[in-house]
PDB file of N, CA and C in Angstrom:
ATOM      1  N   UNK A   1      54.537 122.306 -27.759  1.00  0.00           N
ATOM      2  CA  UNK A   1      55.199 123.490 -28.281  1.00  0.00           C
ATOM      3  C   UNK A   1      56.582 123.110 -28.810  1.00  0.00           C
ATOM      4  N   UNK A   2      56.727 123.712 -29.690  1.00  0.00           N
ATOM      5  CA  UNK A   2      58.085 123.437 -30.401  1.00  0.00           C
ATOM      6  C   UNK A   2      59.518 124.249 -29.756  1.00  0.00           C
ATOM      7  N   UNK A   3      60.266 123.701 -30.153  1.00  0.00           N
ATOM      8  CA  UNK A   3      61.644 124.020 -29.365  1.00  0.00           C
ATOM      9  C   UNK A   3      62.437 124.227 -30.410  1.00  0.00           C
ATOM     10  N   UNK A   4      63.078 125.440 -30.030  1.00  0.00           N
ATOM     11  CA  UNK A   4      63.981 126.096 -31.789  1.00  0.00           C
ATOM     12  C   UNK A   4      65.336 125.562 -31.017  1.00  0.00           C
ATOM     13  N   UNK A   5      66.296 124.876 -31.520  1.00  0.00           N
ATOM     14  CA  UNK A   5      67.700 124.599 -31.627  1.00  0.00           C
ATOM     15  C   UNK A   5      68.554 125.271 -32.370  1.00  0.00           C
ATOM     16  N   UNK A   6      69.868 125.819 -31.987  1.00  0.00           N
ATOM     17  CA  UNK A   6      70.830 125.969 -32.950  1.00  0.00           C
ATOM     18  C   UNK A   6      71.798 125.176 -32.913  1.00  0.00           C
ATOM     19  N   UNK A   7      72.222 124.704 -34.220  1.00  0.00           N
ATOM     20  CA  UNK A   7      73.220 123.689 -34.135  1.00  0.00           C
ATOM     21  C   UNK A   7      74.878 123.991 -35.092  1.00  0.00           C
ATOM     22  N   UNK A   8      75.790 124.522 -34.168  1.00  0.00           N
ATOM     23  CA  UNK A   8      77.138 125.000 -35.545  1.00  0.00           C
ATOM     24  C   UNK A   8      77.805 123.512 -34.928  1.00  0.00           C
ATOM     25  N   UNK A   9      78.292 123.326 -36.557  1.00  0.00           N
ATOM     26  CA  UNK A   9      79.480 122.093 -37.004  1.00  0.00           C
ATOM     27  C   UNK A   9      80.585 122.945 -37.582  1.00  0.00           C
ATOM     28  N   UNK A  10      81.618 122.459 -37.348  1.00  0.00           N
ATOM     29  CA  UNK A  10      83.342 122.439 -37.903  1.00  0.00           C
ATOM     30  C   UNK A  10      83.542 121.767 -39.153  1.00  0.00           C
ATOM     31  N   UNK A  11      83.504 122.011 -40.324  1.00  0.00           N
ATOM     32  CA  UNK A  11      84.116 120.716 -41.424  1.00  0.00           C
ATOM     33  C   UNK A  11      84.992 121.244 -41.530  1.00  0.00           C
ATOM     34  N   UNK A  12      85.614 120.014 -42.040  1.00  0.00           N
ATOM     35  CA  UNK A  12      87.454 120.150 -42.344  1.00  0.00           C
ATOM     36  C   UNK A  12      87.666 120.775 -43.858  1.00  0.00           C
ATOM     37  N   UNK A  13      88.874 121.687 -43.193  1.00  0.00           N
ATOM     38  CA  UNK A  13      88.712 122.773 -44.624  1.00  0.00           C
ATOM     39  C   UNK A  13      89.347 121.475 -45.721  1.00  0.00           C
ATOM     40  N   UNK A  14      89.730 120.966 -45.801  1.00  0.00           N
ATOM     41  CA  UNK A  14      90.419 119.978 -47.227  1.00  0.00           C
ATOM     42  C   UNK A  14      89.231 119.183 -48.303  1.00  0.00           C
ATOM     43  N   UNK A  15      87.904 119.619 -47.695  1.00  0.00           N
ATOM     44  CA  UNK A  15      87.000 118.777 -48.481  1.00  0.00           C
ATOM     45  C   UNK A  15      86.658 119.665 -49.575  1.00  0.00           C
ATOM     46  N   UNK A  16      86.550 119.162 -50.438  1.00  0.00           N
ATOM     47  CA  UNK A  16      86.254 119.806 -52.156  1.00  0.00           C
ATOM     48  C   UNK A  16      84.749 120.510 -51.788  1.00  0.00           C
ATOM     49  N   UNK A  17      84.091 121.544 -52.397  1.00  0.00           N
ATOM     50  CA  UNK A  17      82.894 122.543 -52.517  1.00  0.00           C
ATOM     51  C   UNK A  17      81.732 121.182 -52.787  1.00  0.00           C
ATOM     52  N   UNK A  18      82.191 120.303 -53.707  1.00  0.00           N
ATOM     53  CA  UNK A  18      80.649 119.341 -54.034  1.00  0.00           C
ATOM     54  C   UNK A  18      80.522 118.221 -52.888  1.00  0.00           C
ATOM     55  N   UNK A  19      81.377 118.323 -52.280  1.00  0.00           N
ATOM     56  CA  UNK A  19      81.387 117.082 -50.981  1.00  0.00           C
ATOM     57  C   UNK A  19      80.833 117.736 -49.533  1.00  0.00           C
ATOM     58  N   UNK A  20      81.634 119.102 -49.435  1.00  0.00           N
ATOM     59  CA  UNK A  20      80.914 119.798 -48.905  1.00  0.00           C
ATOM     60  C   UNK A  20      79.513 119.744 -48.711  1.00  0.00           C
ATOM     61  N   UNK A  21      78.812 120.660 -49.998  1.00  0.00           N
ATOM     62  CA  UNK A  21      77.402 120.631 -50.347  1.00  0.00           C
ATOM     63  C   UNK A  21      76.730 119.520 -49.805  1.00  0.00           C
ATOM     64  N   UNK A  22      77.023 118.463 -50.104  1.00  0.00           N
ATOM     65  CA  UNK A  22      76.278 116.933 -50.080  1.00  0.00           C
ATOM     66  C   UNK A  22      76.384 116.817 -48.429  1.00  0.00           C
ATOM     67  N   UNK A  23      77.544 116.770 -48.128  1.00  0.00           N
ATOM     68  CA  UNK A  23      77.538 116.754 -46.318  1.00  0.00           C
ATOM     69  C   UNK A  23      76.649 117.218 -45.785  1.00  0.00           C
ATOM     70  N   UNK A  24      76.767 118.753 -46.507  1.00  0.00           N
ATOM     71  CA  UNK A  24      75.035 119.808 -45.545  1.00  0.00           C
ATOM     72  C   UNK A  24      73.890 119.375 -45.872  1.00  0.00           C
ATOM     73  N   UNK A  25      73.757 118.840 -46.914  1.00  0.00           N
ATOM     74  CA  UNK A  25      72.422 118.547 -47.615  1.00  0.00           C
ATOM     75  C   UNK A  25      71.662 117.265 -46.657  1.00  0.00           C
ATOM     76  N   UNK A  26      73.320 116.454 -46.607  1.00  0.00           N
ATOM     77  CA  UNK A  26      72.506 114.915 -45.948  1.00  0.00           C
ATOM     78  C   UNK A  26      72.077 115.132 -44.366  1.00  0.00           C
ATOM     79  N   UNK A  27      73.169 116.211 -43.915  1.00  0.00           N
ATOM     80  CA  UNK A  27      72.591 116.313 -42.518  1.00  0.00           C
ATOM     81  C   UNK A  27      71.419 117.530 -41.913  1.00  0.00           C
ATOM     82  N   UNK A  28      71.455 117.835 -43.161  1.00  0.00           N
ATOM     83  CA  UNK A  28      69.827 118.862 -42.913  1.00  0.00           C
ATOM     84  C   UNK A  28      69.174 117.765 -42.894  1.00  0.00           C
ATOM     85  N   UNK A  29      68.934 116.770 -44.487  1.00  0.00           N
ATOM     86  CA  UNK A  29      67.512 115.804 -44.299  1.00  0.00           C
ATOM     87  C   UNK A  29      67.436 115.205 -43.702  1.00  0.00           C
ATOM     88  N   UNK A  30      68.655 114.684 -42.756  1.00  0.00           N
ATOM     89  CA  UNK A  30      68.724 113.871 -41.353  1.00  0.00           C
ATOM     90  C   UNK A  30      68.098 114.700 -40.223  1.00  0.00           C
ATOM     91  N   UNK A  31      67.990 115.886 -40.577  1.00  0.00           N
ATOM     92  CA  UNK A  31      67.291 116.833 -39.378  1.00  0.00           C
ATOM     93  C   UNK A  31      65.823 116.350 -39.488  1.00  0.00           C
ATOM     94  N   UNK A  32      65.540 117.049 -40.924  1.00  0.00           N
ATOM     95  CA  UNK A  32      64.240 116.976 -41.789  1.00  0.00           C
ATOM     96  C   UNK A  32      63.517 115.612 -41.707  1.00  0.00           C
ATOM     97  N   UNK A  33      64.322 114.606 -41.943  1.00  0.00           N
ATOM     98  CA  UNK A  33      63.260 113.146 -42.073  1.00  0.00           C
ATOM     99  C   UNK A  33      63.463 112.690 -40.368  1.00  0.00           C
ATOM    100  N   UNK A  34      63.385 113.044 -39.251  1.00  0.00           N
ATOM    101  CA  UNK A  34      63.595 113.122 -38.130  1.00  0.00           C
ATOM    102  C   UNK A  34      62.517 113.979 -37.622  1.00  0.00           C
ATOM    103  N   UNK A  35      61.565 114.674 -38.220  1.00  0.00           N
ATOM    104  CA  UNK A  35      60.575 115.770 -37.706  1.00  0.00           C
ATOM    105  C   UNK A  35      61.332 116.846 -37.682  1.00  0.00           C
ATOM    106  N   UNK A  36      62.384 117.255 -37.501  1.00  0.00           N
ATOM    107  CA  UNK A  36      62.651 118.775 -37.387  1.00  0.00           C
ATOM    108  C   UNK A  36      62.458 119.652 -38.359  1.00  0.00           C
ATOM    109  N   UNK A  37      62.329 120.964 -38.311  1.00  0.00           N
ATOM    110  CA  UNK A  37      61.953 121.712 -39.095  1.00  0.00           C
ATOM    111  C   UNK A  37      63.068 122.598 -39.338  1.00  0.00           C
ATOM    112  N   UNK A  38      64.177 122.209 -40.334  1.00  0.00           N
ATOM    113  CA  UNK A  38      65.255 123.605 -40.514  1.00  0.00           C
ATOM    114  C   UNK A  38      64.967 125.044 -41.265  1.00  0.00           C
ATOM    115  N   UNK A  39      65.029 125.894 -40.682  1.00  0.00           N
ATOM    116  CA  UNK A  39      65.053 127.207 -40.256  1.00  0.00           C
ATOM    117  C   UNK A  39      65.721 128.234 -41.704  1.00  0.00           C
ATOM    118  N   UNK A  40      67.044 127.327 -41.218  1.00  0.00           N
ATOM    119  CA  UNK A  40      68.194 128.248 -42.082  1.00  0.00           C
ATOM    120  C   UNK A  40      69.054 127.131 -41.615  1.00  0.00           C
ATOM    121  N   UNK A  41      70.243 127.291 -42.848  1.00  0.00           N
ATOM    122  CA  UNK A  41      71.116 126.420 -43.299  1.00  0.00           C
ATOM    123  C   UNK A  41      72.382 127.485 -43.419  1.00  0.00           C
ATOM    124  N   UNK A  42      73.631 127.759 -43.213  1.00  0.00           N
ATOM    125  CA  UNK A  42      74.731 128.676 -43.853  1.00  0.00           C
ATOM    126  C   UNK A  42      75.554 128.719 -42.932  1.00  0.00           C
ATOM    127  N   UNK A  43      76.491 128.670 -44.392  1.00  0.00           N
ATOM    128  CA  UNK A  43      78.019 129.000 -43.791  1.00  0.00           C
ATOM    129  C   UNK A  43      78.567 129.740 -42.528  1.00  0.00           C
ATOM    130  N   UNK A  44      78.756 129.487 -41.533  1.00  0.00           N
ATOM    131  CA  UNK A  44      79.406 130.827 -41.168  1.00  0.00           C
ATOM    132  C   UNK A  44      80.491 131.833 -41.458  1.00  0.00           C
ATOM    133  N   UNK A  45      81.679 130.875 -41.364  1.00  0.00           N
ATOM    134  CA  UNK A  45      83.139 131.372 -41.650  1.00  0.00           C
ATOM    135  C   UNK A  45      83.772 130.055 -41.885  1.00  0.00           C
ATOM    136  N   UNK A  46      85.188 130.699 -42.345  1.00  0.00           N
ATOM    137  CA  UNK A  46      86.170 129.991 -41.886  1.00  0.00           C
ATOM    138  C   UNK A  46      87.328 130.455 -41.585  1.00  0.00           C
ATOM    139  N   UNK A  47      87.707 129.796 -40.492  1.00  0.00           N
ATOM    140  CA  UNK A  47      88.199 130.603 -39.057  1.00  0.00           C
ATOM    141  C   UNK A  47      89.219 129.600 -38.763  1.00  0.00           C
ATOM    142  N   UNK A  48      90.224 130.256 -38.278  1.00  0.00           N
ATOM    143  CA  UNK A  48      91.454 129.422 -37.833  1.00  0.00           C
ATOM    144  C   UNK A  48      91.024 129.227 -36.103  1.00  0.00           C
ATOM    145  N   UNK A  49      91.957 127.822 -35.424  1.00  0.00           N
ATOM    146  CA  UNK A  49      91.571 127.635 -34.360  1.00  0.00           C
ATOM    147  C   UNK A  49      92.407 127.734 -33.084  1.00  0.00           C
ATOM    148  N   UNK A  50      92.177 128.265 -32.177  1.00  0.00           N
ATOM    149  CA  UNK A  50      93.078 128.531 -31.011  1.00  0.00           C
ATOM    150  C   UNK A  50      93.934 127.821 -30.950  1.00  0.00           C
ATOM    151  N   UNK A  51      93.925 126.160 -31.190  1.00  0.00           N
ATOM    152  CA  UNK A  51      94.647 124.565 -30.992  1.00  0.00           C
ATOM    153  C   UNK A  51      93.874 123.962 -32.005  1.00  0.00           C
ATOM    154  N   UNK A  52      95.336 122.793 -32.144  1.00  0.00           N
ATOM    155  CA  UNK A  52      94.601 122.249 -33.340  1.00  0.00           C
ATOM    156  C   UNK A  52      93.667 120.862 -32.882  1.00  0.00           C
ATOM    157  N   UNK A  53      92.770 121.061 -33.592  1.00  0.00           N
ATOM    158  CA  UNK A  53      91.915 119.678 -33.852  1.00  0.00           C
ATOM    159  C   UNK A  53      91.669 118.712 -34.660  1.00  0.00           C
ATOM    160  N   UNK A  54      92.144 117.495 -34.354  1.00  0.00           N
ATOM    161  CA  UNK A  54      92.325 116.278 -35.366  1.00  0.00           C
ATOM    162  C   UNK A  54      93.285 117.267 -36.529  1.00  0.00           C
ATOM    163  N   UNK A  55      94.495 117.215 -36.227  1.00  0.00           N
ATOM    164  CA  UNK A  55      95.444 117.784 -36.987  1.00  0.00           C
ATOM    165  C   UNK A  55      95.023 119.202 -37.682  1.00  0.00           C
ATOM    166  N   UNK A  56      94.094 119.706 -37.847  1.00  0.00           N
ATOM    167  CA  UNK A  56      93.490 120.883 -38.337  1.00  0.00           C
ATOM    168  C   UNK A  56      93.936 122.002 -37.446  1.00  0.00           C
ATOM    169  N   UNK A  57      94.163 122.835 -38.289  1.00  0.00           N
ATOM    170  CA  UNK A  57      94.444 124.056 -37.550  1.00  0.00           C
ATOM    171  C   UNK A  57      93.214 125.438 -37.828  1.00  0.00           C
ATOM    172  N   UNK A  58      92.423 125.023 -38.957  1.00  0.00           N
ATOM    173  CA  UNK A  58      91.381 125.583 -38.989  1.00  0.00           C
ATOM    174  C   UNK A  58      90.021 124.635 -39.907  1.00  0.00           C
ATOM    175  N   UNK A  59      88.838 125.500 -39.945  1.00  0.00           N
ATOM    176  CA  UNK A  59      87.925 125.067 -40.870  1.00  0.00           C
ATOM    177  C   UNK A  59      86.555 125.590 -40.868  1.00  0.00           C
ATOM    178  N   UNK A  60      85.720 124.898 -41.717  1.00  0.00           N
ATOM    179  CA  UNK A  60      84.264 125.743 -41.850  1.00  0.00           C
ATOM    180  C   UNK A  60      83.357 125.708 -41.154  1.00  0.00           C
ATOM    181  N   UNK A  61      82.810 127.035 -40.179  1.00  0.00           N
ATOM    182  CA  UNK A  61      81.489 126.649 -39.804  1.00  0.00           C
ATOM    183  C   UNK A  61      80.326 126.606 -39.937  1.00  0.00           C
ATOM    184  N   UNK A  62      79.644 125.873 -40.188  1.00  0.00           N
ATOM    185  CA  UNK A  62      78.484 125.806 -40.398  1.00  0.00           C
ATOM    186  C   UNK A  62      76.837 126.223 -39.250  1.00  0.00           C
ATOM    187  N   UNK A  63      76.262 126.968 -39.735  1.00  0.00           N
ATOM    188  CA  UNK A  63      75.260 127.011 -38.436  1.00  0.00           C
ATOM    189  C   UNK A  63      73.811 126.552 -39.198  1.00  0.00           C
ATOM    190  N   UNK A  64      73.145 126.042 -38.265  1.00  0.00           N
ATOM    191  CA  UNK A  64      71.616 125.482 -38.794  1.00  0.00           C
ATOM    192  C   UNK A  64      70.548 126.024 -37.484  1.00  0.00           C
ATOM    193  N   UNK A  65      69.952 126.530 -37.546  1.00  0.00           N
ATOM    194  CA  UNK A  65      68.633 126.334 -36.580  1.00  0.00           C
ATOM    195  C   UNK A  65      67.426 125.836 -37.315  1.00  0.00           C
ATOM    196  N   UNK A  66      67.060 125.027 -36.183  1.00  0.00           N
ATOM    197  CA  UNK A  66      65.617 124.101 -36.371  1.00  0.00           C
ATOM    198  C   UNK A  66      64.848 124.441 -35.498  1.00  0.00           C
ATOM    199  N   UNK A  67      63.499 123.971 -35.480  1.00  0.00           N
ATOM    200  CA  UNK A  67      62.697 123.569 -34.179  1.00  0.00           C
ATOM    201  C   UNK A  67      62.127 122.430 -34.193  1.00  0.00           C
ATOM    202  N   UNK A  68      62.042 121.830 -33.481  1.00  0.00           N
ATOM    203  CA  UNK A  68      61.081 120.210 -33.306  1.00  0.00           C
ATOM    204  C   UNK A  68      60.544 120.090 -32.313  1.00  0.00           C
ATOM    205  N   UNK A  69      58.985 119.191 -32.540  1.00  0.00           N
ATOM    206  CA  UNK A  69      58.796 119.286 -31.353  1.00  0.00           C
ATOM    207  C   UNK A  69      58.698 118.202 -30.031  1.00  0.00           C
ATOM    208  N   UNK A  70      60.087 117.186 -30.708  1.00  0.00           N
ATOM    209  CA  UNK A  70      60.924 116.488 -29.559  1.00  0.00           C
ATOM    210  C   UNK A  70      62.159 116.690 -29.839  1.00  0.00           C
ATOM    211  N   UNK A  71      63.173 115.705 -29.386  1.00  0.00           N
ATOM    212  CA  UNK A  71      64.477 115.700 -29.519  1.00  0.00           C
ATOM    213  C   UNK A  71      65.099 114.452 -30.136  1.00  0.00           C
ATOM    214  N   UNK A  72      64.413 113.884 -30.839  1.00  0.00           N
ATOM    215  CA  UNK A  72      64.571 113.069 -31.636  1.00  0.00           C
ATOM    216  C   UNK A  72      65.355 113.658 -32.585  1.00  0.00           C
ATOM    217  N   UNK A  73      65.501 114.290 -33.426  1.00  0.00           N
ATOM    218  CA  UNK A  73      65.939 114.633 -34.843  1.00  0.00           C
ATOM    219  C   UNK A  73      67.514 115.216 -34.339  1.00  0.00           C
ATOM    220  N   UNK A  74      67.647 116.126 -33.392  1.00  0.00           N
ATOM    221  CA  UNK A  74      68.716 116.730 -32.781  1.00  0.00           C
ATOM    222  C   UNK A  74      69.674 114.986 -32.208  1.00  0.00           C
ATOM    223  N   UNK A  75      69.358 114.742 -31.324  1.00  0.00           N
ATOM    224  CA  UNK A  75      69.828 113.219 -30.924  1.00  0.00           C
ATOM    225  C   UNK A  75      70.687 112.593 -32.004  1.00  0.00           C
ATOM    226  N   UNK A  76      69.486 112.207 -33.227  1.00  0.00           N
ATOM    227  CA  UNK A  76      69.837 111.773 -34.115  1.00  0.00           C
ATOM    228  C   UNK A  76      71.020 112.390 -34.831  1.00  0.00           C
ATOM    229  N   UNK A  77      71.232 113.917 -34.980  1.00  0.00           N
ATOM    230  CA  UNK A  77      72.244 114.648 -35.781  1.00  0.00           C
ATOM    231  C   UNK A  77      73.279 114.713 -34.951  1.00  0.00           C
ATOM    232  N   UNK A  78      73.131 114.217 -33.251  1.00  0.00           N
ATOM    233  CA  UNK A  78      74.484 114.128 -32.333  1.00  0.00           C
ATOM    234  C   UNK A  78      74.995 112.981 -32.804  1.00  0.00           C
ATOM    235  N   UNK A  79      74.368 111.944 -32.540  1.00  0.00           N
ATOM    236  CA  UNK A  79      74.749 110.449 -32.809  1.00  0.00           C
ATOM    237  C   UNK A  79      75.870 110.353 -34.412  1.00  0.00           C
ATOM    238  N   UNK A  80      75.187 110.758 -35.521  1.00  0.00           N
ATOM    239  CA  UNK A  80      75.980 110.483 -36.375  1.00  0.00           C
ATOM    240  C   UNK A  80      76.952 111.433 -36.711  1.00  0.00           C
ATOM    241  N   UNK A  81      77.216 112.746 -36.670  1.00  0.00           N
ATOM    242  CA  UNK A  81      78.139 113.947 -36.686  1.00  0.00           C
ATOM    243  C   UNK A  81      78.815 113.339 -36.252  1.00  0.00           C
ATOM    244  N   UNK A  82      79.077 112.626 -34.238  1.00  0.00           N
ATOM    245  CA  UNK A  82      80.376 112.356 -33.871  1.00  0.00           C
ATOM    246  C   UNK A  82      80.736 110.980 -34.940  1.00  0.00           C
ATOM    247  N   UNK A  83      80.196 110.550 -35.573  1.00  0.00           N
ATOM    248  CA  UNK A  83      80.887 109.158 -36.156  1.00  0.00           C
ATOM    249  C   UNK A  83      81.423 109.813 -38.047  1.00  0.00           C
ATOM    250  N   UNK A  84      81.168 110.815 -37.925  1.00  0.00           N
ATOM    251  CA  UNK A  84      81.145 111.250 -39.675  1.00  0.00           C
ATOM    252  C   UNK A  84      82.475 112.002 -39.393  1.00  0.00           C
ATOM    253  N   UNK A  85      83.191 111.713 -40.399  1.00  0.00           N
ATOM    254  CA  UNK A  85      84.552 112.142 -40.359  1.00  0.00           C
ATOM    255  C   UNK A  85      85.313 113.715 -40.876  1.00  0.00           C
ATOM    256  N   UNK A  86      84.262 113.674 -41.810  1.00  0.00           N
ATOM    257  CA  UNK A  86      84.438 115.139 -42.285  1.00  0.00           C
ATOM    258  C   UNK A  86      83.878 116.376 -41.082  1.00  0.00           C
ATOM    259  N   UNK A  87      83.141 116.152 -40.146  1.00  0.00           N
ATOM    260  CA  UNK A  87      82.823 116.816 -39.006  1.00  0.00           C
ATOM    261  C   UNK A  87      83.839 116.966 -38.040  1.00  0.00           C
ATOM    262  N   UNK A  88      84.582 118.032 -37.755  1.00  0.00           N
ATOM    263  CA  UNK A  88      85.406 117.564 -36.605  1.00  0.00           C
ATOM    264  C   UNK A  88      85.295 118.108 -35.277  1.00  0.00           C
ATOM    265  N   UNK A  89      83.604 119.239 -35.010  1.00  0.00           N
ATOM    266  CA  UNK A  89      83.210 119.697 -33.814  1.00  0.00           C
ATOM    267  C   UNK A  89      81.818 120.061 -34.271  1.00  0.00           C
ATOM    268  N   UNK A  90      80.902 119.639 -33.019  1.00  0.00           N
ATOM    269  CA  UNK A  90      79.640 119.948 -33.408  1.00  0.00           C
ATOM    270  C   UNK A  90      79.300 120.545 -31.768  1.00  0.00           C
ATOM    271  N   UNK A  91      77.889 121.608 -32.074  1.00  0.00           N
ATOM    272  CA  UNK A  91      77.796 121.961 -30.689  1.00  0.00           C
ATOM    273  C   UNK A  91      76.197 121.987 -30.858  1.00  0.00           C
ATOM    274  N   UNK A  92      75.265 121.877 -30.190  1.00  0.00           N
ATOM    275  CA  UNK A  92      73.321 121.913 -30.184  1.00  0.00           C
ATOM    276  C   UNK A  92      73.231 122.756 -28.813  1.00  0.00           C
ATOM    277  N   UNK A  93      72.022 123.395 -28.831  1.00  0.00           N
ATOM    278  CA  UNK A  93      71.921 124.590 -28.174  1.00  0.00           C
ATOM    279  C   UNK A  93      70.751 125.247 -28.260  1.00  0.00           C
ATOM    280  N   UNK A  94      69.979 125.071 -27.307  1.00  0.00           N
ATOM    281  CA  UNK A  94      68.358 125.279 -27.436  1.00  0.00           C
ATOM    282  C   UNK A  94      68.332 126.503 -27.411  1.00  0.00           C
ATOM    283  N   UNK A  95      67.703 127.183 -28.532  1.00  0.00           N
ATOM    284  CA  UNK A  95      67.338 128.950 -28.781  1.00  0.00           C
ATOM    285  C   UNK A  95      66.191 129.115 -27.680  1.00  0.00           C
ATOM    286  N   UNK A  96      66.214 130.373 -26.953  1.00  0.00           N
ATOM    287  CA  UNK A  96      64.817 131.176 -26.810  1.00  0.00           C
ATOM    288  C   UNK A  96      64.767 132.615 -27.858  1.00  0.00           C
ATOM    289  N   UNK A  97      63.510 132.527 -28.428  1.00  0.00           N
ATOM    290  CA  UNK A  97      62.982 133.296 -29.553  1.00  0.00           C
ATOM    291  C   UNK A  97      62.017 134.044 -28.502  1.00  0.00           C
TER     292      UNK A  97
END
């Protein structure tokens, strides 16, 4: 049985709209060529932050839900988010539907 995830990321508001784009794009198909199945992809806001992070005082969130039916693909989108720079908070979070 498959397992629905939600996953919101932080990007840093200073990145241009086409760098943006490409960021979401590569880490959906990093979901996608991983077995997961994304759901929905979108913006949330952008929202200023209680304290700042990595010098930021605010930025964009992004939310994705998937389902897969391991944890391979999620793993995989932990592993490289913390090393990708334009990310500066990511959170995964198993849905019940």
């Amino acid at each position: 049985m498959a397992t629905h995830y939600e996953i919101t990321y932080i990007i840093k508001p200073d990145i241009d709209d086409d760098a943006k784009a490409a960021l979401i794009e590569r880490f959906d198909k990093i979901l996608s060529d991983n077995g997961a199945t994304v759901d929905d992809s979108k913006d949330w806001a952008k929202r200023r932050f209680a304290y700042e992070i990595n010098h930021y005082r605010e930025g964009t969130y992004h939310v994705v839900n998937v389902h897969a039916d391991d944890d391979k693909a999620v793993n995989e989108f932990d592993r490289l988010s913390k090393i990708e720079p334009s990310i500066l908070r990511h959170m995964i979070v198993t849905r019940e539907d």
